[in-house]
C-alpha atoms as a PDB file:
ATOM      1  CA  UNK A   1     106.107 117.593  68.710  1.00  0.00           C
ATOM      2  CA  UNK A   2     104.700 113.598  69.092  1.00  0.00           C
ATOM      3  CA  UNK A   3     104.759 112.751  72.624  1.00  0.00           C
ATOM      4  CA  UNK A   4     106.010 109.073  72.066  1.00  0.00           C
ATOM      5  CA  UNK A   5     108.887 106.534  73.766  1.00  0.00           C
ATOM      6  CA  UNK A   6     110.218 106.976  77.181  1.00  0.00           C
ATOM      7  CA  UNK A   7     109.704 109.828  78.814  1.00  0.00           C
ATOM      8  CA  UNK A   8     111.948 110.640  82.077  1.00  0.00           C
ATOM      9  CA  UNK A   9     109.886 111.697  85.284  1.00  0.00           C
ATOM     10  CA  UNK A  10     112.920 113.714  86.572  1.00  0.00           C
ATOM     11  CA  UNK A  11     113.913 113.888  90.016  1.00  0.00           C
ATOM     12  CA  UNK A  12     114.989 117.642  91.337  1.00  0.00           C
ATOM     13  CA  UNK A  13     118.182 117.409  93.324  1.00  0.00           C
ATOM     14  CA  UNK A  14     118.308 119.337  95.997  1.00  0.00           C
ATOM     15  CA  UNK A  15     121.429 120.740  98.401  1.00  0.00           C
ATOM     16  CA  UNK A  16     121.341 122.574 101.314  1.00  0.00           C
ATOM     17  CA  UNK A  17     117.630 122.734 101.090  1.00  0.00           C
ATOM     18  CA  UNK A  18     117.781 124.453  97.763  1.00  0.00           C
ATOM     19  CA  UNK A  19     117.256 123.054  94.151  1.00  0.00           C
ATOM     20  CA  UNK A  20     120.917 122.472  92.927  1.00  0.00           C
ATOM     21  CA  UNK A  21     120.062 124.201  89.278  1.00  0.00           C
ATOM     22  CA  UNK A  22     123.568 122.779  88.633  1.00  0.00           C
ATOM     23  CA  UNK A  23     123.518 119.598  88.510  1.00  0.00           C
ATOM     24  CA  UNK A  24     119.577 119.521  87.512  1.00  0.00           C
ATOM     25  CA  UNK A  25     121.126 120.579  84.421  1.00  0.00           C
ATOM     26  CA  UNK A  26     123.750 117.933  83.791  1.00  0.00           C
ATOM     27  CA  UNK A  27     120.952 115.207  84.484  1.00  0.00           C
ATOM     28  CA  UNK A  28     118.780 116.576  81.936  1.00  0.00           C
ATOM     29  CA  UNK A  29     121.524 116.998  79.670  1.00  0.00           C
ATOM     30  CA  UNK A  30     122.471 113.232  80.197  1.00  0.00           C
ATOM     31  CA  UNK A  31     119.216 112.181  79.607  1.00  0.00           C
ATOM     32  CA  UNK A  32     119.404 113.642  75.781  1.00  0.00           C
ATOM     33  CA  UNK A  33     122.812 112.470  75.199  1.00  0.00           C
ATOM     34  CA  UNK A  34     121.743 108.617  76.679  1.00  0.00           C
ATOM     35  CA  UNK A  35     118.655 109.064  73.785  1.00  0.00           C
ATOM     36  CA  UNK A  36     115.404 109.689  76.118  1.00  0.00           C
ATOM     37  CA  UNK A  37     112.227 111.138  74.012  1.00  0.00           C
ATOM     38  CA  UNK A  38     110.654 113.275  76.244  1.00  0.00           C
ATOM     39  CA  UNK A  39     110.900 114.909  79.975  1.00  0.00           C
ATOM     40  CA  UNK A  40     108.839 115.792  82.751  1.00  0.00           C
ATOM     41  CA  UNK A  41     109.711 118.039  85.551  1.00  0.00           C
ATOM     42  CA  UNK A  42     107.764 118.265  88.848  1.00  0.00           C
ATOM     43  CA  UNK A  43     106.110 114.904  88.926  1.00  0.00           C
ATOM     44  CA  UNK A  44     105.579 113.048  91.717  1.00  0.00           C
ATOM     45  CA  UNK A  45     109.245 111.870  90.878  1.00  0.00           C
ATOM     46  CA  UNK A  46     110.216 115.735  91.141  1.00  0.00           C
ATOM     47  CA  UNK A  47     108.857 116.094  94.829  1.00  0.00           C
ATOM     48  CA  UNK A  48     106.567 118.490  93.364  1.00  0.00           C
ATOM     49  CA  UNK A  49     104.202 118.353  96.952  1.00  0.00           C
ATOM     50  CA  UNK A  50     106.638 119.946  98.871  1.00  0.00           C
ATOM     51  CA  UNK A  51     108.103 122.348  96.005  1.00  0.00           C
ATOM     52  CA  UNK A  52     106.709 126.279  96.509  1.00  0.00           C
ATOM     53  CA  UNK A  53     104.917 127.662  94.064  1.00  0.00           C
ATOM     54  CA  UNK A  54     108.756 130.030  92.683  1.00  0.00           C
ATOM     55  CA  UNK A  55     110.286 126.562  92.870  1.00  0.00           C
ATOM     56  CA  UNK A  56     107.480 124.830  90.745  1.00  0.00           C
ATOM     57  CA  UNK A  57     108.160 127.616  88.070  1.00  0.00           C
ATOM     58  CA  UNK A  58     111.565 127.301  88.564  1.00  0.00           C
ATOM     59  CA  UNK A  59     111.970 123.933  88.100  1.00  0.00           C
ATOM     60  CA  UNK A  60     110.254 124.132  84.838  1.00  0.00           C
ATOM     61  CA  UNK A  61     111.996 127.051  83.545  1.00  0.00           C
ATOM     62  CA  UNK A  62     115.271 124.954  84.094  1.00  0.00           C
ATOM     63  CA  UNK A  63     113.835 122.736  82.294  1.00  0.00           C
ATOM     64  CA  UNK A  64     112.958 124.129  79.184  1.00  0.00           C
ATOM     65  CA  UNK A  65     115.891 126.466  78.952  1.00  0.00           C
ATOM     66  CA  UNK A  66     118.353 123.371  79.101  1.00  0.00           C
ATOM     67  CA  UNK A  67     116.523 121.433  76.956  1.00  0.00           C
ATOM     68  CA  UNK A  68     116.002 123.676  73.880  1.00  0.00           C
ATOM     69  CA  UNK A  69     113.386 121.971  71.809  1.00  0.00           C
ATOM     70  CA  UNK A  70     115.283 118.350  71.417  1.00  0.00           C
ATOM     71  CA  UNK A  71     112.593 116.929  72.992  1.00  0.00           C
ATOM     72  CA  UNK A  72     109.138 117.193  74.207  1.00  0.00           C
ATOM     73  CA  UNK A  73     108.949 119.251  77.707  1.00  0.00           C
ATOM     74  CA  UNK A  74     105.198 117.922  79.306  1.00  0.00           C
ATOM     75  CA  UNK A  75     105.261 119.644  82.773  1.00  0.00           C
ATOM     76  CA  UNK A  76     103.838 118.641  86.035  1.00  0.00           C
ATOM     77  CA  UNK A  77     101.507 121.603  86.451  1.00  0.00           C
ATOM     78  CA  UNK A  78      98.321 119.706  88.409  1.00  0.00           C
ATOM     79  CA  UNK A  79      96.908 120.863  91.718  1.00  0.00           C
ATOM     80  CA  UNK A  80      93.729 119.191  93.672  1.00  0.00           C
ATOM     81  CA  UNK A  81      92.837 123.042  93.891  1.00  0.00           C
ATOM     82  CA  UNK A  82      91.453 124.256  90.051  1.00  0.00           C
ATOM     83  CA  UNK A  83      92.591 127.788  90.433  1.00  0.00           C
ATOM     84  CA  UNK A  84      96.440 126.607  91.689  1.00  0.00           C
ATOM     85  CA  UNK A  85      96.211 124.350  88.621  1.00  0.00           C
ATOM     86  CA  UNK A  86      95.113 127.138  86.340  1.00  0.00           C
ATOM     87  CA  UNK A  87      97.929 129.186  87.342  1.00  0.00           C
ATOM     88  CA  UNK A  88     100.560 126.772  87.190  1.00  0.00           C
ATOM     89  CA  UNK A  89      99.573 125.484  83.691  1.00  0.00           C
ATOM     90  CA  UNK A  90      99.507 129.087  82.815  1.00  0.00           C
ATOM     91  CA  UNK A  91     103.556 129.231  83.601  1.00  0.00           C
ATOM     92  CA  UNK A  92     104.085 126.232  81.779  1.00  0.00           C
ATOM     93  CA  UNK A  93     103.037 127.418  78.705  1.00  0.00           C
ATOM     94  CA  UNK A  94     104.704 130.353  78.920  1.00  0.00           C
ATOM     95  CA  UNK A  95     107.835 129.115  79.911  1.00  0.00           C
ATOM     96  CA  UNK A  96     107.577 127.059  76.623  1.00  0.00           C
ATOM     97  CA  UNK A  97     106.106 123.756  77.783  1.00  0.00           C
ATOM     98  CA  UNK A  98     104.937 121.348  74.824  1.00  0.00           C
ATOM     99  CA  UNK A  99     101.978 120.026  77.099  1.00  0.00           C
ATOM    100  CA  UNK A 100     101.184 119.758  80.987  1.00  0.00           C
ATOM    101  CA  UNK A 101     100.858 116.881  83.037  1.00  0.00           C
ATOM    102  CA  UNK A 102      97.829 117.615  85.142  1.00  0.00           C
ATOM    103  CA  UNK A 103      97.466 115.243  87.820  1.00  0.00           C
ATOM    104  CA  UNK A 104      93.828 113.669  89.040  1.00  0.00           C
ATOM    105  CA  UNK A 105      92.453 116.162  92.221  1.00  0.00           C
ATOM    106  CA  UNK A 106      93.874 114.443  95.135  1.00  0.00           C
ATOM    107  CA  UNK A 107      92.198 114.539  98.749  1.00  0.00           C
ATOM    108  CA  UNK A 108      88.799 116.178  97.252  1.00  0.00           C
ATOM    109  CA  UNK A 109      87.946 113.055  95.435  1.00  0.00           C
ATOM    110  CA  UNK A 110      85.643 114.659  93.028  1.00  0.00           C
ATOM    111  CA  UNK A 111      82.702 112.908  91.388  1.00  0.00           C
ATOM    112  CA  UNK A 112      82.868 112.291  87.269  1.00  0.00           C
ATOM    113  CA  UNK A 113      81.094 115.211  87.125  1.00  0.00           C
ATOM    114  CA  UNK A 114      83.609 117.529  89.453  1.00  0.00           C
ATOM    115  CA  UNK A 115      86.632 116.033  87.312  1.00  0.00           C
ATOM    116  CA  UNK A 116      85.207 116.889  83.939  1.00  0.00           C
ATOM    117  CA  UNK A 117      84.601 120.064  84.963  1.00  0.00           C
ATOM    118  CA  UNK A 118      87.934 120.676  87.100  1.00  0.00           C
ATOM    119  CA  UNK A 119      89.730 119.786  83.359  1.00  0.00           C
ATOM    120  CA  UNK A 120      87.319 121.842  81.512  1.00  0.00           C
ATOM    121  CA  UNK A 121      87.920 125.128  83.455  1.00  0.00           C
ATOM    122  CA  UNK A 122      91.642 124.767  83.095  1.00  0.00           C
ATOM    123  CA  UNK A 123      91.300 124.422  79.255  1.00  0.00           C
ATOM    124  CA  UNK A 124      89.263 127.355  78.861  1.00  0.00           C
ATOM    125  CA  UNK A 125      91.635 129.230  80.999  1.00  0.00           C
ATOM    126  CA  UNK A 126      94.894 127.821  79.289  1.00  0.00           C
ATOM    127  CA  UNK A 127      94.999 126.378  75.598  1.00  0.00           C
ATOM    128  CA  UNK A 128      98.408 123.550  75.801  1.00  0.00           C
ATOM    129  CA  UNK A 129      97.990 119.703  75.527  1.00  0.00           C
ATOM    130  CA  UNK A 130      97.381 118.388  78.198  1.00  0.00           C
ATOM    131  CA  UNK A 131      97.879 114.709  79.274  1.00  0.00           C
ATOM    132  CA  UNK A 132      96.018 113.404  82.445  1.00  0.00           C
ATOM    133  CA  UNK A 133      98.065 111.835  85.470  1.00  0.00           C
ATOM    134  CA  UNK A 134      96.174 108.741  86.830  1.00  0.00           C
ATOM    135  CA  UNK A 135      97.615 107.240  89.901  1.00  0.00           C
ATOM    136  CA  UNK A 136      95.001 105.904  92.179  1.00  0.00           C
ATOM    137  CA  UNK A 137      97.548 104.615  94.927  1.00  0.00           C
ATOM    138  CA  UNK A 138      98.161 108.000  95.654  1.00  0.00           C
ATOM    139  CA  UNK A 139      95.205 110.199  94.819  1.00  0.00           C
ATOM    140  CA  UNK A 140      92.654 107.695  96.019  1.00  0.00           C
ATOM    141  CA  UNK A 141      90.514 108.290  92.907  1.00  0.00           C
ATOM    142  CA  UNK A 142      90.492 106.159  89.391  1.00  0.00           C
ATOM    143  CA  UNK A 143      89.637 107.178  86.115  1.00  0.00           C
ATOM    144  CA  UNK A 144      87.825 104.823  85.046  1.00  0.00           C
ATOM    145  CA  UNK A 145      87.741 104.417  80.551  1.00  0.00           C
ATOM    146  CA  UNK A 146      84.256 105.959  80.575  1.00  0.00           C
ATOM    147  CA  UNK A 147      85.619 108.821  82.153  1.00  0.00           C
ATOM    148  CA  UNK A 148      88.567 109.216  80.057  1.00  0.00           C
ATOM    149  CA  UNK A 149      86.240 108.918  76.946  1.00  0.00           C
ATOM    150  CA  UNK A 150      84.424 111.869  78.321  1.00  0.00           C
ATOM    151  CA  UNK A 151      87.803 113.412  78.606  1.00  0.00           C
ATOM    152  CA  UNK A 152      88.515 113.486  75.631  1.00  0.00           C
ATOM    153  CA  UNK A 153      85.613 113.617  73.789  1.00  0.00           C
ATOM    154  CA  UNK A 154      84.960 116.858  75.998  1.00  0.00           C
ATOM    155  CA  UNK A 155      88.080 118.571  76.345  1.00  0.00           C
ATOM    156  CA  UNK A 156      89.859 119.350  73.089  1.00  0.00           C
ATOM    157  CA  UNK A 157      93.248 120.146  75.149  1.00  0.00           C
ATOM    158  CA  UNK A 158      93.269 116.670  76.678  1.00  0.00           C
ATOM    159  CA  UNK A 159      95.216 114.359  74.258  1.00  0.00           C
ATOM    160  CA  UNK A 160      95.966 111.508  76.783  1.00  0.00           C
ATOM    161  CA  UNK A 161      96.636 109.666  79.985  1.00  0.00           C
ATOM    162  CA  UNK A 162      99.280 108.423  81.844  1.00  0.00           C
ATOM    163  CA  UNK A 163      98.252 105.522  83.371  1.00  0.00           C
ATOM    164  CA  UNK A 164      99.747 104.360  86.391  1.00  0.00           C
ATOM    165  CA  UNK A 165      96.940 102.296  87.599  1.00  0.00           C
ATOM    166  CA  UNK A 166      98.594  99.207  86.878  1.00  0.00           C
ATOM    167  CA  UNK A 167      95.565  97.923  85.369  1.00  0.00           C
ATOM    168  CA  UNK A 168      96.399  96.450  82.015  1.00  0.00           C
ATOM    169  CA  UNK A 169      92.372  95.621  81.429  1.00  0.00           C
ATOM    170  CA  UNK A 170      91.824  98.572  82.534  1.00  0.00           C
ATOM    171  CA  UNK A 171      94.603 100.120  80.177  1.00  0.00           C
ATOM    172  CA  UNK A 172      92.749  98.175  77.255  1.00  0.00           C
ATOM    173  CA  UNK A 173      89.350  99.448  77.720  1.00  0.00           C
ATOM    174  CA  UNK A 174      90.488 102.965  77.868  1.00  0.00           C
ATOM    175  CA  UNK A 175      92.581 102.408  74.345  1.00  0.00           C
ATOM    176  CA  UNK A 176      89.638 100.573  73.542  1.00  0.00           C
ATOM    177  CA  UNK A 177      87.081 103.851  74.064  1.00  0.00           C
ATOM    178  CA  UNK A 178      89.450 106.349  72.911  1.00  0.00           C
ATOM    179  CA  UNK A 179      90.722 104.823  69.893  1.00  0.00           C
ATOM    180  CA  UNK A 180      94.502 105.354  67.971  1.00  0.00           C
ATOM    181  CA  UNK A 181      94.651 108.998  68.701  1.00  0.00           C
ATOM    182  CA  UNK A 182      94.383 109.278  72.336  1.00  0.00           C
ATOM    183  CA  UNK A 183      98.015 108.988  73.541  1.00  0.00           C
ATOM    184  CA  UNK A 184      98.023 106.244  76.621  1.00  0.00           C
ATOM    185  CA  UNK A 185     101.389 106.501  78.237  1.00  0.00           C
ATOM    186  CA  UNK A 186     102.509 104.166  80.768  1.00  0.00           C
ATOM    187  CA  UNK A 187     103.034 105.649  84.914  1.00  0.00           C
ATOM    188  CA  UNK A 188     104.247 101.870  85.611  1.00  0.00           C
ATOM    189  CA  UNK A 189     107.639 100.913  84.474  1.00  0.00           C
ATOM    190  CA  UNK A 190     106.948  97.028  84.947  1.00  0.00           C
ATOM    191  CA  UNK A 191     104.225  96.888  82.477  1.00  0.00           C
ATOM    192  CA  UNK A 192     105.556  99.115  79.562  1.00  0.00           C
ATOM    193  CA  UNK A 193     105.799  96.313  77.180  1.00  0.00           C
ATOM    194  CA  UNK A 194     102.214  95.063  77.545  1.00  0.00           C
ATOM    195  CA  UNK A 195     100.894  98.464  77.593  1.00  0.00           C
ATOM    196  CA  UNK A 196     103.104  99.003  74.376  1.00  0.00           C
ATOM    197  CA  UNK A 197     101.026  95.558  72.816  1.00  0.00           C
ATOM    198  CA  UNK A 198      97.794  97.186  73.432  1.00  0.00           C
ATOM    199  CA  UNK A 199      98.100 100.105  71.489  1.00  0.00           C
ATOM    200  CA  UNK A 200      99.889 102.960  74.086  1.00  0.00           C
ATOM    201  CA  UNK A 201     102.586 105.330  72.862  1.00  0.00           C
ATOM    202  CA  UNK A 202     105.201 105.192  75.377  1.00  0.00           C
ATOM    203  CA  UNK A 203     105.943 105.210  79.385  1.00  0.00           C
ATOM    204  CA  UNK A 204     106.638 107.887  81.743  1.00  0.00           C
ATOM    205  CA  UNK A 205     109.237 106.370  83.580  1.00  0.00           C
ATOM    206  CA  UNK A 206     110.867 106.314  87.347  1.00  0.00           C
ATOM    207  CA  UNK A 207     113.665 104.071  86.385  1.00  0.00           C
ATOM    208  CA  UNK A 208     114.741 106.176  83.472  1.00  0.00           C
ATOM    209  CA  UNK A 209     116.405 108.241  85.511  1.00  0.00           C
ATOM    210  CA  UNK A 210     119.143 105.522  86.006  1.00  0.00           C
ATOM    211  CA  UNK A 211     118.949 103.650  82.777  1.00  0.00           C
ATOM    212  CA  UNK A 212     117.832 105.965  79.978  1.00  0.00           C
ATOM    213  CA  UNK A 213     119.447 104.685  77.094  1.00  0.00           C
ATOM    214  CA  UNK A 214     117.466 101.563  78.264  1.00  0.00           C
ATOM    215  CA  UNK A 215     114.147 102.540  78.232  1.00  0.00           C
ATOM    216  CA  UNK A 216     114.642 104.171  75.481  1.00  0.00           C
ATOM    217  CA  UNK A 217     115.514 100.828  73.487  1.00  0.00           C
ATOM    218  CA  UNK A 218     113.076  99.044  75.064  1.00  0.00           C
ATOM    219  CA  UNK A 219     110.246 101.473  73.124  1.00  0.00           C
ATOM    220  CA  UNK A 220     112.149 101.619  70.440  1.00  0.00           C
ATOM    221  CA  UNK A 221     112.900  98.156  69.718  1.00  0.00           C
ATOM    222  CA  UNK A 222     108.902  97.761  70.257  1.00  0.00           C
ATOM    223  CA  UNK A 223     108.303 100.263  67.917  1.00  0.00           C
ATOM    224  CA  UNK A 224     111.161  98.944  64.908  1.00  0.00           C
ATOM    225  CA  UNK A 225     108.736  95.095  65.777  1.00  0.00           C
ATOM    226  CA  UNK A 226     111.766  93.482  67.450  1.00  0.00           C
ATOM    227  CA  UNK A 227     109.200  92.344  69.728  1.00  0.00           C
ATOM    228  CA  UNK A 228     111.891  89.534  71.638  1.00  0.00           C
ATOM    229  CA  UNK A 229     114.199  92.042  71.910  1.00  0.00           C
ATOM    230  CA  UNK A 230     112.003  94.331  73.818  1.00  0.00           C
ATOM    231  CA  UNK A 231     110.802  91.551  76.270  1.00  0.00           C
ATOM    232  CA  UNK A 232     114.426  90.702  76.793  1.00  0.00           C
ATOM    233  CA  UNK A 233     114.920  94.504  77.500  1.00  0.00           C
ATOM    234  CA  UNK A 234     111.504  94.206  79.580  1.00  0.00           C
ATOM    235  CA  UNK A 235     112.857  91.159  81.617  1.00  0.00           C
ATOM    236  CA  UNK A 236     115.903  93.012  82.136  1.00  0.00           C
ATOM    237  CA  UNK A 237     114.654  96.219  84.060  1.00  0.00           C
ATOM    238  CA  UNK A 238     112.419  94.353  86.304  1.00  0.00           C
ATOM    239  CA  UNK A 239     115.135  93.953  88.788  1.00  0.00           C
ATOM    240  CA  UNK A 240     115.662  97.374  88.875  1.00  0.00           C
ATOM    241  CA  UNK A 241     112.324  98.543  88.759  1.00  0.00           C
ATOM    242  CA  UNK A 242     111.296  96.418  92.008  1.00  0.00           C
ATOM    243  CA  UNK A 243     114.899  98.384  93.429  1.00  0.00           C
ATOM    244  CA  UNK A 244     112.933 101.483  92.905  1.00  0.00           C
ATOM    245  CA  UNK A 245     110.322 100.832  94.940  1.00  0.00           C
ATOM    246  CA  UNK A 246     112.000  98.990  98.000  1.00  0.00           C
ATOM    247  CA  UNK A 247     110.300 102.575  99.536  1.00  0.00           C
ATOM    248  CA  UNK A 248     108.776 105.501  98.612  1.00  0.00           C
ATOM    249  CA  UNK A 249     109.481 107.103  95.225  1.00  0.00           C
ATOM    250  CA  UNK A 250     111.717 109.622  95.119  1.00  0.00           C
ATOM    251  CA  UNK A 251     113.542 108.178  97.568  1.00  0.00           C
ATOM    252  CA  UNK A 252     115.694 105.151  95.975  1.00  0.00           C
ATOM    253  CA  UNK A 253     115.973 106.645  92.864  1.00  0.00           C
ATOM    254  CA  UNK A 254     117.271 109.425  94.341  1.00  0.00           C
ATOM    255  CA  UNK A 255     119.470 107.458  96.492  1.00  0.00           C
ATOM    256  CA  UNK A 256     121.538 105.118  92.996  1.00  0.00           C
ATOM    257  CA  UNK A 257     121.653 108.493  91.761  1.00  0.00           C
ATOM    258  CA  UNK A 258     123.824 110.138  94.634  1.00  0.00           C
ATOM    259  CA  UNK A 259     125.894 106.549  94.456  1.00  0.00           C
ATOM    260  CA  UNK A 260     125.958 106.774  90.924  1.00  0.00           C
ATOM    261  CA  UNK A 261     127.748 110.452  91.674  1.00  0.00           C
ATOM    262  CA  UNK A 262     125.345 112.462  89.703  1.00  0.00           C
ATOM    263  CA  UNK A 263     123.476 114.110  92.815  1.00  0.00           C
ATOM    264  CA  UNK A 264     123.947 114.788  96.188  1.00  0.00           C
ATOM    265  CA  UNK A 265     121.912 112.612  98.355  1.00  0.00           C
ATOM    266  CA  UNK A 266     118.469 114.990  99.669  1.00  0.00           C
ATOM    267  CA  UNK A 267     114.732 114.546  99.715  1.00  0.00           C
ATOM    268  CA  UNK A 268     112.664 116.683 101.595  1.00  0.00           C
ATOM    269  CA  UNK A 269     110.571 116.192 104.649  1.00  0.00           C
ATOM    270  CA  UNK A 270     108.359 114.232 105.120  1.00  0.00           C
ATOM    271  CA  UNK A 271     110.663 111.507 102.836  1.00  0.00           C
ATOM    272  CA  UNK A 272     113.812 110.667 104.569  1.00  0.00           C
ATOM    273  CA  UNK A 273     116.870 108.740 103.857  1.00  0.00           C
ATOM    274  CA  UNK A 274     116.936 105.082 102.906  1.00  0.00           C
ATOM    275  CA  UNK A 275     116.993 102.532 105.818  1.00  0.00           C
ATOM    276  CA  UNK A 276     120.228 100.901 106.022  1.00  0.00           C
ATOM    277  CA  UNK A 277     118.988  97.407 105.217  1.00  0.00           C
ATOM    278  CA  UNK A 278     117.042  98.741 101.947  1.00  0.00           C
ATOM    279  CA  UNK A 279     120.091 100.677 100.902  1.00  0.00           C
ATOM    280  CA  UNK A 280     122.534  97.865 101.285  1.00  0.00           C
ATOM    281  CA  UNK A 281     119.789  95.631  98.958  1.00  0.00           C
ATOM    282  CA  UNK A 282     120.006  98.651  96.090  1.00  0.00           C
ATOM    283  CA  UNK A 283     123.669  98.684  96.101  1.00  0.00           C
ATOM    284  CA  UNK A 284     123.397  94.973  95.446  1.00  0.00           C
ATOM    285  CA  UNK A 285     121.270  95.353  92.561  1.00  0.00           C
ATOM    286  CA  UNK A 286     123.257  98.432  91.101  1.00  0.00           C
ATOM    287  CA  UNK A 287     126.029  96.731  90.949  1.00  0.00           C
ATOM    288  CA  UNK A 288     124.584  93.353  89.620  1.00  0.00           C
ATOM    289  CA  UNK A 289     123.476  95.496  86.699  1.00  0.00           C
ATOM    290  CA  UNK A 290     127.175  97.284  86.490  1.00  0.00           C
ATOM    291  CA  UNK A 291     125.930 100.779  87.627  1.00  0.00           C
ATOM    292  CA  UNK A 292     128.311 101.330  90.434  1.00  0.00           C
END
């Protein structure tokens, strides 16, 4: 199944603590009906730090079950511990993943040598494609396009990245030392479009969640060469996409979501609530863009 277009990093609503399988289910089942191409549970986006390890699983399971093969499942399933990572990549592909998402080690900053290897012992463990999570900001280590040539010039499993570095030359050199048939996927909804130019396959996206039919059409009218068209679509988003990150992601995605009606308001500790002054600013921009 091609991992291409615009891929939802889901959030996992929570009530009363617990995850609210319920409506977990409607959102995913929204998602296909608004036209996404592809999911991913426990992401950052999924509060998959402060999920335990049955909840992980669960998530996933959810996931796949609801989703019955209409389109691709990659699943969060990275660890800065090897042998975690191991194990929860081994779930995912038994609970009928179509690839893992296998975040950079965090905290342990490993050398080139340490992350080759950490991706290495997980393939030979667990045979699934497997795309790379990149996101400096929060794991305080880059992979740099050497590094991701080694990748996948070293690791059969490892069919792409998802770059979230926010580094478009960065993003170019990487598609540049990988070639066509390394799948670069966007982690940074404001620069889909010019990752799109370079030669990448798609985005997985935070402000999807809200607006999936468009981010869908904004790949998709990339992909059909209505190239205006997608920068109007582009242009479009950018309002929302800064309203995603007035704070920490989860959190104001999370937050339209509950105002949309389609979760209750939770996140878990050590995210709280909105401020009221940041909240007030996304209710503005929701309903500017007629979401409320």
């Amino acid at each position: 199944m091609e991992i291409k277009g615009a891929i939802t990093a889901l959030i996992t609503p929570f009530k009363a603590g617990k995850i609210d399988e319920d409506s977990y289910r409607k959102h995913i089942e929204w998602q296909i009906e608004q036209g996404i191409d592809g999911l991913v549970p426990c992401g950052t986006t999924g509060e998959s730090a402060t999920l335990s390890h049955e909840e992980h699983k669960r998530v996933i399971k959810i996931c796949v079950e609801q989703v019955k093969g209409r389109v691709p499942v990659i699943a969060g399933a990275g660890s800065n511990s090897t042998r975690e990572a191991i194990e929860l990549t081994k779930f995912a592909k038994d609970a009928g993943a179509d690839a893992a998402l296998l975040i950079t080690p965090y905290y342990n900053k490993p050398t080139p040598d340490g992350l080759i290897a950490h991706y290495k012992e997980i393939a030979k463990e667990v045979s699934i494609p497997m795309v790379v999570y990149n996101v400096p900001s929060r794991t305080g280590l880059n992979i740099t396009p050497a590094v991701a040539k080694r990748l996948f010039t070293e690791v059969k499993e490892i069919i792409g990245i998802k770059e979230a570095s926010g580094n478009l030359r960065q993003v170019a050199e990487i598609i540049e030392s990988c070639g066509k048939n390394f799948t670069v996927l966007s982690g940074d909804d404001f620069t889909v479009l010019p990752l799109l130019s370079l030669g990448g396959k798609g985005v997985i996206s935070v402000v999807s969640n809200i607006v999936p039919k468009l981010t869908h059409q904004l790949c998709e009218e990339f992909f059909k060469g209505n190239l205006e068209k997608a920068s109007d679509i582009q242009i479009e988003l950018l309002t929302l996409c800064r309203a995603m990150f007035i704070e920490t992601n989860p959190i104001p995605v999370k937050t339209a979501l509950a105002l949309m009606g389609r979760i209750e308001m939770e996140v878990r500790l050590p995210l709280v609530e909105m401020q009221p002054q940041n909240k007030e600013k996304l209710i503005a921009v929701l309903k500017e863009k007629s979401l409320l």
